[in-house]
N, C-alpha and C. Protein backbone atom coordinates (compact mmCIF):
# COMPACT_ATOMS: atom_id res chain seq x y z
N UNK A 1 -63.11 -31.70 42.99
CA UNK A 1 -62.38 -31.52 44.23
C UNK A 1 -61.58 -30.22 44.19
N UNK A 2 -61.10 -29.88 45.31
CA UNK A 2 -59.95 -28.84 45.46
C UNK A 2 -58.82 -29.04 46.41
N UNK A 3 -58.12 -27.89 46.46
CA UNK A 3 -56.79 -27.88 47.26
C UNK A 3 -57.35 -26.42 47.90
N UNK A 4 -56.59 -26.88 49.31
CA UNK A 4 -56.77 -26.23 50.40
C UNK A 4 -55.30 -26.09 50.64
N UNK A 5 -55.18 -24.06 50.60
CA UNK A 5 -53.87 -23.99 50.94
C UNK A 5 -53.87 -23.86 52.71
N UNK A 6 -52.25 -23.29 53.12
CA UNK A 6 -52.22 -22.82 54.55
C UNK A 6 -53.30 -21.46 54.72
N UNK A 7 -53.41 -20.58 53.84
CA UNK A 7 -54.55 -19.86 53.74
C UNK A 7 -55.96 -20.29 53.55
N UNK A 8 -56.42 -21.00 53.15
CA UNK A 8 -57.57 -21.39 52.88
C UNK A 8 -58.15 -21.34 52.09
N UNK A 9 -57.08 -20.93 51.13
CA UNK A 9 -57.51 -20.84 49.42
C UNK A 9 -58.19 -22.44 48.76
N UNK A 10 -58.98 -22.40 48.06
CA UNK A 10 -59.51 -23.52 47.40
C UNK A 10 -59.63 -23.19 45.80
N UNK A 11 -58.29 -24.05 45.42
CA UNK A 11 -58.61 -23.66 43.72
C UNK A 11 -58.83 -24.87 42.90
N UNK A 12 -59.58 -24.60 42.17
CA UNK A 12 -60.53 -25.84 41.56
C UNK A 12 -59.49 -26.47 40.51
N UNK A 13 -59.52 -27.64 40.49
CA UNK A 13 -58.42 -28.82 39.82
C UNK A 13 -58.86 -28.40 38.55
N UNK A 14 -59.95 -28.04 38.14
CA UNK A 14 -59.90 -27.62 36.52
C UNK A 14 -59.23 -26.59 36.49
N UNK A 15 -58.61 -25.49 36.93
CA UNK A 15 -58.33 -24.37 36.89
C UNK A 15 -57.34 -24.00 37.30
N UNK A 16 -56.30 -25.44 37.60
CA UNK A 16 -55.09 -25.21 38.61
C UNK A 16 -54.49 -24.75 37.50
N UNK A 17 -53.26 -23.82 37.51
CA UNK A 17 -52.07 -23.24 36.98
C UNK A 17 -50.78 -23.55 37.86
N UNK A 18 -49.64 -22.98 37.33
CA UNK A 18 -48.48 -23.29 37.72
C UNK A 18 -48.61 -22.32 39.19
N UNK A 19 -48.78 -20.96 38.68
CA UNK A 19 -48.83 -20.35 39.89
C UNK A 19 -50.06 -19.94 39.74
N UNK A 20 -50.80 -19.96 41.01
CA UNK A 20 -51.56 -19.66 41.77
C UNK A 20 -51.85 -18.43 42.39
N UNK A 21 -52.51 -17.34 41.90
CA UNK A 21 -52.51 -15.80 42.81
C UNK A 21 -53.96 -15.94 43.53
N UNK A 22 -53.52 -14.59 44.97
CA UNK A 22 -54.46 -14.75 45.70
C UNK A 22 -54.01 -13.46 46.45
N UNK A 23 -55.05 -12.43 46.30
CA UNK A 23 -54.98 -10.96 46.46
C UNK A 23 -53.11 -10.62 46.17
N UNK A 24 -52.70 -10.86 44.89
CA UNK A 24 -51.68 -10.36 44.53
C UNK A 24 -50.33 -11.20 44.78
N UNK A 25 -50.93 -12.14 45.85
CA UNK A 25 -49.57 -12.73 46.26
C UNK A 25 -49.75 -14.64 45.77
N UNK A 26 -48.08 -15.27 45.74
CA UNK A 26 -48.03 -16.22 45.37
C UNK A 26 -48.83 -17.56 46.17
N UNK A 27 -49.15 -18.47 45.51
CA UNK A 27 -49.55 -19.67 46.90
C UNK A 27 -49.18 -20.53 45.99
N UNK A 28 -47.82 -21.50 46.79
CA UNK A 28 -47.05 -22.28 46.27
C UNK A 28 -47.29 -23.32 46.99
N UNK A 29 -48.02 -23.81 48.33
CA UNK A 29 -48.14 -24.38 48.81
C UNK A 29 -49.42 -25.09 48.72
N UNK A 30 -49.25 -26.36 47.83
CA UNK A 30 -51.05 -26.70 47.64
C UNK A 30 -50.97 -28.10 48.41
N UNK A 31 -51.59 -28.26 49.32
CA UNK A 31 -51.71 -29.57 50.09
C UNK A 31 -53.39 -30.47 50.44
């Protein structure tokens, strides 16, 4: 499965980290 941010980022549950980058910037919001 994944998480879908307000961007539309999808980062894979094996691979989650604390923080999350995405072209340089933070995504703190995983819903």
């Amino acid at each position: 499965m994944a998480f879908k941010t307000r961007e539309g980022y999808y980062a894979d549950l094996r691979a989650m980290r604390p923080n999350v980058f995405k072209n340089g910037h933070f995504i703190e919001d995983l819903v």
